[in-house]
Protein backbone atom coordinates (compact mmCIF):
# COMPACT_ATOMS: atom_id res chain seq x y z
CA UNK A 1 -47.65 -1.94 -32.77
CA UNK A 2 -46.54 -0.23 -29.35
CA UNK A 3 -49.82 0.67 -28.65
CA UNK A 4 -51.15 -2.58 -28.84
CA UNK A 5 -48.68 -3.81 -26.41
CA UNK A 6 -49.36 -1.02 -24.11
CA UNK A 7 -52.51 -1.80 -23.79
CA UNK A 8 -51.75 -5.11 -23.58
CA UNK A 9 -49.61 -3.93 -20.45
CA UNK A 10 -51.97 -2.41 -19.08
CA UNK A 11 -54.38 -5.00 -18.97
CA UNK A 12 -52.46 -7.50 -17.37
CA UNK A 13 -51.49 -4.81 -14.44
CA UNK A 14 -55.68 -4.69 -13.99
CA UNK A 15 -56.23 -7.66 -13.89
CA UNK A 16 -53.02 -8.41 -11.06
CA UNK A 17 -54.51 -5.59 -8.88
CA UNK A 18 -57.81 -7.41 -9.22
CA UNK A 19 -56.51 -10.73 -8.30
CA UNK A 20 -54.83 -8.93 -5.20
CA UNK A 21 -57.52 -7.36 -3.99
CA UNK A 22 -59.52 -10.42 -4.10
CA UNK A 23 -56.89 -12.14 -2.10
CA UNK A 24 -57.19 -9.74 0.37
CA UNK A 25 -60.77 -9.88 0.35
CA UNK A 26 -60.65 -13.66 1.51
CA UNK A 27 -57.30 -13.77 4.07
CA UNK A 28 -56.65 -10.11 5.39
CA UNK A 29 -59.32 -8.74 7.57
CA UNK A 30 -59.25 -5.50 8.77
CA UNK A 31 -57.29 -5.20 12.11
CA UNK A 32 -59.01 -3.16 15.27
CA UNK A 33 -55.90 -0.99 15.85
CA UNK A 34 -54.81 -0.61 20.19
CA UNK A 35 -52.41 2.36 20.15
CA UNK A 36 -51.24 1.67 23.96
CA UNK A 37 -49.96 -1.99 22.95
CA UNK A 38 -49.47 -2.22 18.99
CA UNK A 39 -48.15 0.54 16.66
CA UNK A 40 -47.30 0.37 13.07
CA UNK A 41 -45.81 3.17 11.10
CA UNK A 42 -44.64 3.70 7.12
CA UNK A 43 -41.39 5.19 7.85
CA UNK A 44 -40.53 5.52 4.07
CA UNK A 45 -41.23 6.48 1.65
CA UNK A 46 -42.77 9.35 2.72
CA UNK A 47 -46.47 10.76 1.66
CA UNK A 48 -47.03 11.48 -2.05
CA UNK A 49 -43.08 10.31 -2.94
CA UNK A 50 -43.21 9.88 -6.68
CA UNK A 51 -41.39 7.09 -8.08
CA UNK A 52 -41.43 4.72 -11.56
CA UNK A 53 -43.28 1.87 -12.12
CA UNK A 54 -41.75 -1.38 -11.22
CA UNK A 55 -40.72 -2.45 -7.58
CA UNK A 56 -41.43 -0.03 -5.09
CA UNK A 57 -39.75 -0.72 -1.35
CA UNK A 58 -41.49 0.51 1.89
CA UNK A 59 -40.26 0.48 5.15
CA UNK A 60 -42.30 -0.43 8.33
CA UNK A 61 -42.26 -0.10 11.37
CA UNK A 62 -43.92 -1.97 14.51
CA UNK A 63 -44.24 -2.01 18.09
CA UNK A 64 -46.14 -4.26 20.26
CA UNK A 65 -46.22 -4.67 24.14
CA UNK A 66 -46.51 -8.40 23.83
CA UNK A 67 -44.09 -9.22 21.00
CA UNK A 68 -44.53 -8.67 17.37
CA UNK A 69 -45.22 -12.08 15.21
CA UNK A 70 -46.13 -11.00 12.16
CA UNK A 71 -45.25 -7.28 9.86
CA UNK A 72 -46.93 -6.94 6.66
CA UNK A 73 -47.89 -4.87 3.82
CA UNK A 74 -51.44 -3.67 1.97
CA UNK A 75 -51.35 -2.42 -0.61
CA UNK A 76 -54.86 -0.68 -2.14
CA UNK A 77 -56.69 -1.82 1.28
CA UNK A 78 -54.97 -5.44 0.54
CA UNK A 79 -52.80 -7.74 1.73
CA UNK A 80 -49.53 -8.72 -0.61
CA UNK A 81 -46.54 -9.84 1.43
CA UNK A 82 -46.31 -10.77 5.32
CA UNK A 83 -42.92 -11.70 7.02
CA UNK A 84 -42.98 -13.73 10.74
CA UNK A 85 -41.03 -11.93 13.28
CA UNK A 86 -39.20 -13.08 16.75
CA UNK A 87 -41.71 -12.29 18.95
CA UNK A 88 -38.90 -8.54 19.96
CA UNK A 89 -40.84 -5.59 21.62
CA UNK A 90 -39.94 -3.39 18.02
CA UNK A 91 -39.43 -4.66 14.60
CA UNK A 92 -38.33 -3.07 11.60
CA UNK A 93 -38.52 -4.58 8.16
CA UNK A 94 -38.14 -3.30 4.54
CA UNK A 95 -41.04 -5.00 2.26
CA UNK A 96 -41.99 -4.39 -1.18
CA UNK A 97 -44.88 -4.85 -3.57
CA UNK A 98 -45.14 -4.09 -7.78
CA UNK A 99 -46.88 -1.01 -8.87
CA UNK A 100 -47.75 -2.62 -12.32
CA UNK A 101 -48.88 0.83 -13.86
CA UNK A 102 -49.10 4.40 -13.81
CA UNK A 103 -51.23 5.90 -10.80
CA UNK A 104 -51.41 6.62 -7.15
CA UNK A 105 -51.61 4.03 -4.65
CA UNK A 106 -51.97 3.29 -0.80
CA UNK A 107 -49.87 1.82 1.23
CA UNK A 108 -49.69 0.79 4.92
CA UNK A 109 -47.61 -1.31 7.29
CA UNK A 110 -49.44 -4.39 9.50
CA UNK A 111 -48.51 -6.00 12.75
CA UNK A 112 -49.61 -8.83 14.58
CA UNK A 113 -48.28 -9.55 18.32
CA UNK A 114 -47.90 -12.98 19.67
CA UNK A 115 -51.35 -13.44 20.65
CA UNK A 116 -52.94 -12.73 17.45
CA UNK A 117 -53.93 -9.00 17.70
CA UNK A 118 -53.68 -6.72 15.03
CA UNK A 119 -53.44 -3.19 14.00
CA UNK A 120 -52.13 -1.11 10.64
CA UNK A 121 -50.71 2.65 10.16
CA UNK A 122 -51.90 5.31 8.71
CA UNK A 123 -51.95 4.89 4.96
CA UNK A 124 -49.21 6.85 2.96
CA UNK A 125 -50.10 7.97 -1.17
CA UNK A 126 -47.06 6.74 -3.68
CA UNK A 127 -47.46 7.98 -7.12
CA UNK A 128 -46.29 5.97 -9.86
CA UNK A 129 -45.04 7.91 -13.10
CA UNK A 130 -44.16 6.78 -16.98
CA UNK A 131 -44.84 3.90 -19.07
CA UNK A 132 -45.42 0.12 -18.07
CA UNK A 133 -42.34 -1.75 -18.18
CA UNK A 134 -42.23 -4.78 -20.71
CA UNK A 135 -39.69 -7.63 -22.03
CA UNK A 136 -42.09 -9.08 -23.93
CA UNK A 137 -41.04 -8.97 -27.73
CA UNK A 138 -43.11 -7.54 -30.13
CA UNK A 139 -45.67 -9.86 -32.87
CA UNK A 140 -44.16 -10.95 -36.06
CA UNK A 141 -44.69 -8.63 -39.24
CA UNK A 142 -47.99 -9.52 -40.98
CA UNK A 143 -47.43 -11.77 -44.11
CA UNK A 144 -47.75 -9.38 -47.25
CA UNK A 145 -49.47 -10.40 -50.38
CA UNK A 146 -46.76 -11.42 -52.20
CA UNK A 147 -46.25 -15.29 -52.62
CA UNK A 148 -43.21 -16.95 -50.65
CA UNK A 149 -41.74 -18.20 -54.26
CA UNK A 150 -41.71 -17.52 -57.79
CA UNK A 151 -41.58 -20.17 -61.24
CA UNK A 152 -38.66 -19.61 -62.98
CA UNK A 153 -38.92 -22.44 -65.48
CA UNK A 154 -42.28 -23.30 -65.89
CA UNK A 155 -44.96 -20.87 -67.17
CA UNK A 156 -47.69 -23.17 -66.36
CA UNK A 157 -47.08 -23.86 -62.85
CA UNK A 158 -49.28 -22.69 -60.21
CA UNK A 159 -47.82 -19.98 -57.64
CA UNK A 160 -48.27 -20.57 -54.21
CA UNK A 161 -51.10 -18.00 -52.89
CA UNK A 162 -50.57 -15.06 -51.08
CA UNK A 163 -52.26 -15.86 -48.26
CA UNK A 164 -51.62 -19.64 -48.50
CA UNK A 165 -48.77 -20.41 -46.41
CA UNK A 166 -48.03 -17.11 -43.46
CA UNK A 167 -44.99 -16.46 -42.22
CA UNK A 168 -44.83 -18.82 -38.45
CA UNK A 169 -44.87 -16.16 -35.54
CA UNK A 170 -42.11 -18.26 -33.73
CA UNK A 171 -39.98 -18.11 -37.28
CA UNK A 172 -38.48 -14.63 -36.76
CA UNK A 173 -39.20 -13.09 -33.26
CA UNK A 174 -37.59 -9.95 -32.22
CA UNK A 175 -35.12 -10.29 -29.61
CA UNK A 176 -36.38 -8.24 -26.34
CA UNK A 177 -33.29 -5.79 -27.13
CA UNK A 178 -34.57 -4.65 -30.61
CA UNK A 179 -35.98 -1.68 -29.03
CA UNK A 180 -34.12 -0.91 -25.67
CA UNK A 181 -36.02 1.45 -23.13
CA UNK A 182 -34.69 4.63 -23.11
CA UNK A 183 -32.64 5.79 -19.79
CA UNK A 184 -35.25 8.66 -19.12
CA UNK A 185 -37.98 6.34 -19.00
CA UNK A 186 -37.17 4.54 -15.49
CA UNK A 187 -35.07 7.65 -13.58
CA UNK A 188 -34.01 5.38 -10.29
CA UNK A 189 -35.74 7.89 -7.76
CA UNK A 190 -33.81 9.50 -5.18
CA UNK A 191 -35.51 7.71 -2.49
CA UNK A 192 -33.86 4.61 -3.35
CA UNK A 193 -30.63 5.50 -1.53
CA UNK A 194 -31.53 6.29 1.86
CA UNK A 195 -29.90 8.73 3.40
CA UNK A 196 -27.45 8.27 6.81
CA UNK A 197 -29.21 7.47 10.18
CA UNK A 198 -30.08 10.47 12.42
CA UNK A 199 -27.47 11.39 14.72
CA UNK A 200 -27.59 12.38 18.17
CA UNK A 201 -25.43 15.61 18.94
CA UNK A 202 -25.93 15.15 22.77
CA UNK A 203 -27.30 12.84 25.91
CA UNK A 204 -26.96 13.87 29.05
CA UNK A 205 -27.73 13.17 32.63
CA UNK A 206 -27.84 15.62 35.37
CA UNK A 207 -27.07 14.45 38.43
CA UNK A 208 -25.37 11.17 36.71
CA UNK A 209 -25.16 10.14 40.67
CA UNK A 210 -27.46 9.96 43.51
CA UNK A 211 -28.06 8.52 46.95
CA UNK A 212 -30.89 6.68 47.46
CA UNK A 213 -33.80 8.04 49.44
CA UNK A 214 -32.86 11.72 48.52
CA UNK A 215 -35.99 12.05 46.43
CA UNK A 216 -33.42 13.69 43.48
CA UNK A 217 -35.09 12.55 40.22
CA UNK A 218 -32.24 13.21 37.66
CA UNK A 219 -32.91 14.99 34.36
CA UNK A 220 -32.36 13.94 31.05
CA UNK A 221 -31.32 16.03 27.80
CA UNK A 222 -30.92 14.94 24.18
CA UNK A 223 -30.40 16.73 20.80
CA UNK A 224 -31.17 14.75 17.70
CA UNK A 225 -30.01 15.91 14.08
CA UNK A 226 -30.92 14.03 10.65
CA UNK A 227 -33.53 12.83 8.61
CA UNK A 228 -35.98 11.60 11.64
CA UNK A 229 -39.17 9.53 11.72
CA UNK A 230 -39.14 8.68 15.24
CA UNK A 231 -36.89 9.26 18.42
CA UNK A 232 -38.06 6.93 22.23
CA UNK A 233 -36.13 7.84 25.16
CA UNK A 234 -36.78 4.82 27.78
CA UNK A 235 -39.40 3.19 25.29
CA UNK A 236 -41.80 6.53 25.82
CA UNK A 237 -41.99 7.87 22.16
CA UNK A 238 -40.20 12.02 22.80
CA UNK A 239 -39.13 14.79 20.51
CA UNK A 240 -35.62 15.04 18.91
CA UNK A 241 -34.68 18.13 21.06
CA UNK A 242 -36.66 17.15 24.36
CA UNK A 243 -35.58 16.26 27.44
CA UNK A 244 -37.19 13.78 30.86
CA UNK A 245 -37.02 13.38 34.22
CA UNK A 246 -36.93 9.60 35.99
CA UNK A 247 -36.33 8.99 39.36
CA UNK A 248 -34.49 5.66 39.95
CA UNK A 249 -33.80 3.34 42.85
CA UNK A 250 -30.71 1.35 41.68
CA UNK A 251 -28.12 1.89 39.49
CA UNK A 252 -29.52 1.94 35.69
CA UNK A 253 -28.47 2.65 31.85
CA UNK A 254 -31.14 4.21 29.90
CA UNK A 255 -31.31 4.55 25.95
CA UNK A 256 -32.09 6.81 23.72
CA UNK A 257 -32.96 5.60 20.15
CA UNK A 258 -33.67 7.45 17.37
CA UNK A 259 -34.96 6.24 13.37
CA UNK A 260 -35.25 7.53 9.96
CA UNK A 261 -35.01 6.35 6.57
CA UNK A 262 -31.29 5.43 6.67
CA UNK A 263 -31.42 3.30 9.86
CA UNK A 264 -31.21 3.68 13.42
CA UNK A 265 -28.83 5.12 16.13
CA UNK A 266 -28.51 4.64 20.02
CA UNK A 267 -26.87 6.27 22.69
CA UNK A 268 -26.80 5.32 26.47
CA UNK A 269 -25.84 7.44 29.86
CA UNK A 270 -26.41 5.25 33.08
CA UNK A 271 -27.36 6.91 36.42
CA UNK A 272 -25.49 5.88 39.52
CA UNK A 273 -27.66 5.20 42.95
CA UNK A 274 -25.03 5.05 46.29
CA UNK A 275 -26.06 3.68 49.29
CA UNK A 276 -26.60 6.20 52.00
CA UNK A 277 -23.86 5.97 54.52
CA UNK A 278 -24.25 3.51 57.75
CA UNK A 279 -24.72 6.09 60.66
CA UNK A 280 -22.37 5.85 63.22
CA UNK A 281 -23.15 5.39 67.11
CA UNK A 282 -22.33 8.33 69.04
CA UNK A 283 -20.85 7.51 72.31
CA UNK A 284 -18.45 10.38 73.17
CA UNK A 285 -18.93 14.08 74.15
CA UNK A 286 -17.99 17.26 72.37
CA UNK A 287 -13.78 17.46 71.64
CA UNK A 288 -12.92 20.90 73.51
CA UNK A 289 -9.78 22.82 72.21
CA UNK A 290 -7.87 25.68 71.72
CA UNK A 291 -8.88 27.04 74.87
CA UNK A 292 -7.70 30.45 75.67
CA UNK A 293 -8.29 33.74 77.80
CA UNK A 294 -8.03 37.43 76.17
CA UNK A 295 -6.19 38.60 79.74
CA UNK A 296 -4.07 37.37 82.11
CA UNK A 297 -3.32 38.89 84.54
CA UNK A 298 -7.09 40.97 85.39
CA UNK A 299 -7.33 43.71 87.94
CA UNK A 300 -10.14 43.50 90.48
CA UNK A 301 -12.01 46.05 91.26
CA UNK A 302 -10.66 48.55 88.85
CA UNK A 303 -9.67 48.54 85.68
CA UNK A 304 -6.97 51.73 86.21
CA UNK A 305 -5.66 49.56 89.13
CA UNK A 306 -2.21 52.08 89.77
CA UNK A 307 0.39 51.14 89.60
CA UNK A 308 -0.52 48.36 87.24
CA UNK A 309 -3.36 49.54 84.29
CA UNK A 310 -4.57 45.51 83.77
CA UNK A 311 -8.37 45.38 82.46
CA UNK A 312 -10.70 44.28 84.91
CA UNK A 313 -12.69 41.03 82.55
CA UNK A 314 -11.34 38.55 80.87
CA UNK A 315 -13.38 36.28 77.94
CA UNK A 316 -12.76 32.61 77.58
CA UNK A 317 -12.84 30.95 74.07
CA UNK A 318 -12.72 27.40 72.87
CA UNK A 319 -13.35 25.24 69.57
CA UNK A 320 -16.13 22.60 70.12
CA UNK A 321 -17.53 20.19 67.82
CA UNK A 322 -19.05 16.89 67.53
CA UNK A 323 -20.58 14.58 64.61
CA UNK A 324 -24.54 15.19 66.78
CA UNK A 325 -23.84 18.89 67.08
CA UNK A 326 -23.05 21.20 70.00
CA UNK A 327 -26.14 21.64 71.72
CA UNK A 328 -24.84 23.32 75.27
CA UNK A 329 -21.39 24.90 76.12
CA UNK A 330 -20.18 26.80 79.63
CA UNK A 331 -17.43 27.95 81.72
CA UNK A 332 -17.00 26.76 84.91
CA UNK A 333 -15.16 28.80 87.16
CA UNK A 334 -14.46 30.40 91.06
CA UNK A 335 -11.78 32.69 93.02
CA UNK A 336 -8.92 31.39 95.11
CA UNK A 337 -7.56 34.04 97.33
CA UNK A 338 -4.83 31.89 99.45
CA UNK A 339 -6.93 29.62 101.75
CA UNK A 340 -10.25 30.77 100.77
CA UNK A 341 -11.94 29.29 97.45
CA UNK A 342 -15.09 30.69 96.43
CA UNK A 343 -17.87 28.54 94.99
CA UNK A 344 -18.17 27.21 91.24
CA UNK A 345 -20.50 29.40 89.21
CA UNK A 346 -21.09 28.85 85.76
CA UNK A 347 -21.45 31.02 82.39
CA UNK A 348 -23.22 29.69 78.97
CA UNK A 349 -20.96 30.01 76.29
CA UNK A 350 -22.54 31.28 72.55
CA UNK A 351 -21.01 30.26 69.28
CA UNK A 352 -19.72 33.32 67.74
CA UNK A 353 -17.92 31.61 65.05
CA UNK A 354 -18.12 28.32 63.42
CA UNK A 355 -17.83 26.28 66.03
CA UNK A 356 -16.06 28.63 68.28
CA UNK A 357 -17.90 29.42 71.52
CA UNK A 358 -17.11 32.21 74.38
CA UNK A 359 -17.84 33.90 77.49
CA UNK A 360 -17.15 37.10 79.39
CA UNK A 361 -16.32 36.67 82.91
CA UNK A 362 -16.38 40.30 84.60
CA UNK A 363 -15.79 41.63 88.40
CA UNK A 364 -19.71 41.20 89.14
CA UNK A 365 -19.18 37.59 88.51
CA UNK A 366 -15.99 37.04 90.37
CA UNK A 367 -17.89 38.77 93.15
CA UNK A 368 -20.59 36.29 92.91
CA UNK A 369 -17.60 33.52 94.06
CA UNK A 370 -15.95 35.05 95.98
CA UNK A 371 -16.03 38.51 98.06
CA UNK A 372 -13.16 40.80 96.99
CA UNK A 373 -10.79 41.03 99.92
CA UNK A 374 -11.14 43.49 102.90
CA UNK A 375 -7.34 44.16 103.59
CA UNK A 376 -4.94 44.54 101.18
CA UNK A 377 -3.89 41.68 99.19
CA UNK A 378 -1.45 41.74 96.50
CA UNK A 379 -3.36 38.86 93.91
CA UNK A 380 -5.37 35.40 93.69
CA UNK A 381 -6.41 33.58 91.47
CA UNK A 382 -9.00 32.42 88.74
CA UNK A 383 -9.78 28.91 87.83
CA UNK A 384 -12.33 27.78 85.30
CA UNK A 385 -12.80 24.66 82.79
CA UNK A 386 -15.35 24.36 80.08
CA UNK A 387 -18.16 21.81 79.80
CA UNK A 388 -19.98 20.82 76.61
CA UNK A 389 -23.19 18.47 75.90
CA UNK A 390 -23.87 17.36 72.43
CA UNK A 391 -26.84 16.62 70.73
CA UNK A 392 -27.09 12.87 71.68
CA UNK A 393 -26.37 14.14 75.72
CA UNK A 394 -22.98 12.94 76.01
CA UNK A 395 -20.93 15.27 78.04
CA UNK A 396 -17.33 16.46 78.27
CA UNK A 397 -15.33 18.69 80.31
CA UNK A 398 -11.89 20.28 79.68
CA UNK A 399 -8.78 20.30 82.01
CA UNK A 400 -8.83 23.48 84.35
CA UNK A 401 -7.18 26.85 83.68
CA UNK A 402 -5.88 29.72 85.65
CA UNK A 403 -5.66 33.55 85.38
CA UNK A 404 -4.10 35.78 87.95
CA UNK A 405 -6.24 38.76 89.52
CA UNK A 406 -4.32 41.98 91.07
CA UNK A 407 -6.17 43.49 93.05
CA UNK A 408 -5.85 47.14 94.12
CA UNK A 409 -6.86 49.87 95.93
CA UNK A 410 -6.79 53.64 94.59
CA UNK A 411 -6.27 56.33 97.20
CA UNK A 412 -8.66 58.95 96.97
């Protein structure tokens, strides 16, 4: 009796997969597949999963440049269920179709964009395992060859035949719970509770701010963990532990998204683009400070002037800056010997330290002022300023500065 219903069973599941693929046949035409504007992808169950027969989900996914209209599902090269969609750059829907008997069969996601093109995935193998399924109750018990009644009071009264009067099928049937199906025979697979999304350890940015006009492209870095089917970093499809560069010109969040069986996760770092400062007329000279002199008083024209042992040079140092840069700096300076003032000669000054500048003024170059003195004088003195230019040609000059000269005569 149950193998007359299993082959009843499978029948029926023939002649549904015919009536399928006929349906396909006449209202699902193959799709020319564009990989740069429509994707589809079987996302799970994965390739050769094994599984009972019955209902079998499968989850697709789509992408299309120009919006996604339409997802659906073949089954054995045909078409069985289609669902619209809102027109959103990715979709992802779970669909399902009836594997009616034992056997392998493939399965692939479709999508249609808003204008009406078309593509399909690659096709993924399920295998269905154990018996076909059935509620139907079994046929009534064949009528035996003995006679429904029998006289009891009459010995010449006829007895109903044998085969006279059966038994109606619809008299006794055999409730569909007469013979349950045993627990082993439809496991629930363990692809029927998906697992947790994919999760992503890390997203980074580095710079996370720039100016604008710099040229710095900053670089992104992710880490992805999980069951993963697919991971797109600023809708470019990447790896789970990969990493990008993008070079923005405004302030801009960018997501990372990755999918698997259990669902999707998302994580966002936005990259800050400053304005680069205003620059700032420069209408001033150099600031000059700190201005000093390493002796005072100096001996002129020797350096073991007796009785006073004064050195016979002197260096001048000041601190000079300025938002165009330094671009000259010099002392300015002559000798004053009572009425007599010798002429303004000049020294460049070099920057021996950050922004410190100095110059050595010696007896050769108080000579070139000013002619030491004949008779003999007891002191004059030196005066000298500093000038600076910056880089712009704005000038500025210092207040002036004195240091005494002794000058002495040796006996010899």
């Amino acid at each position: 009796m149950r193998r007359r219903q299993r082959v009843k069973a499978v029948l029926v599941g023939l002649f549904l997969a015919l009536v399928l693929v006929l349906a396909a046949c006449e209202e699902a035409p193959e799709l020319e597949v564009d990989l740069t504007s429509l994707r589809a992808w079987v996302l799970a169950p994965r390739h050769l999963t094994e599984g009972p027969v019955g209902e079998w989900p499968v989850l697709c996914r789509t992408f299309a440049q120009d919006g996604v209209a339409q997802v659906g599902l073949r089954v054995n090269g045909a078409l069985v269920v289609t669902v619209p969609a809102a027109g959103e750059t990715r979709v992802t829907v779970e669909l399902s179709f009836q594997a009616t008997e034992p056997g392998s069969y493939e399965v692939q996601c479709q999508v249609r964009d808003v204008p009406g093109n078309g593509a399909v995935s690659e096709p993924v193998t399920l295998i269905a395992t154990g018996e076909v399924p059935t509620s139907t109750p079994p046929e009534p018990g064949v009528p035996t060859a003995t006679p429904t009644s029998t006289p009891t009071s009459t010995p010449t009264s006829t007895p109903v035949p044998a085969t006279g009067t059966p038994v109606p099928p619809t008299a006794a049937p055999v409730p569909p719970t007469a013979t349950p199906v045993p627990p082993t025979r439809t496991p629930v697979p363990p692809e029927r509770t998906p697992p947790p999304p994919p999760t992503i350890e890390s997203f980074v940015v580095i710079p996370a701010s720039i100016e604008r006009g710099k040229g710095i492209c900053p670089t992104f870095t992710w880490a992805v963990e999980g069951i993963i089917s697919e991971v797109w970093f600023d809708d470019e499809p990447v790896g789970d532990h990969d990493s990008r560069q993008r070079c923005p010109e405004a302030t801009r969040r960018y997501e990372l998204r990755a999918g698997g069986r259990g669902g999707w996760s998302t994580a966002y770092v936005t990259v800050v683009v400053t304005e680069p400062p205003t620059p700032i007329a420069d209408t001033t000279g150099p600031t000059i400070s700190q201005i000093s002199e390493s002796a005072d008083p100096i001996s002129w024209p020797d350096a073991m002037c007796s009785p006073y042992p004064y050195p016979n040079q002197v260096a001048i140092s000041a601190y000079i800056t300025d938002p165009s840069g330094v671009a000259a700096a010099k002392v300015v300076y002559r000798v004053v010997r009572g009425r007599m003032q010798g002429s303004w000669q000049n020294l460049p000054m070099s920057e021996f330290q950050t922004s410190t500048y100095s110059a050595m003024i010696t007896a050769q170059h108080l000579q070139s002022s000013l002619a030491e003195p004949a008779g003999a004088e007891q002191s004059g003195t030196l005066q000298y300023y500093v000038q600076a230019r910056d880089g712009v040609g704005n000038l500025s000059q210092s207040a002036t500065y004195t240091v005494t000269i002794v000058y002495c005569y040796i006996i010899r």
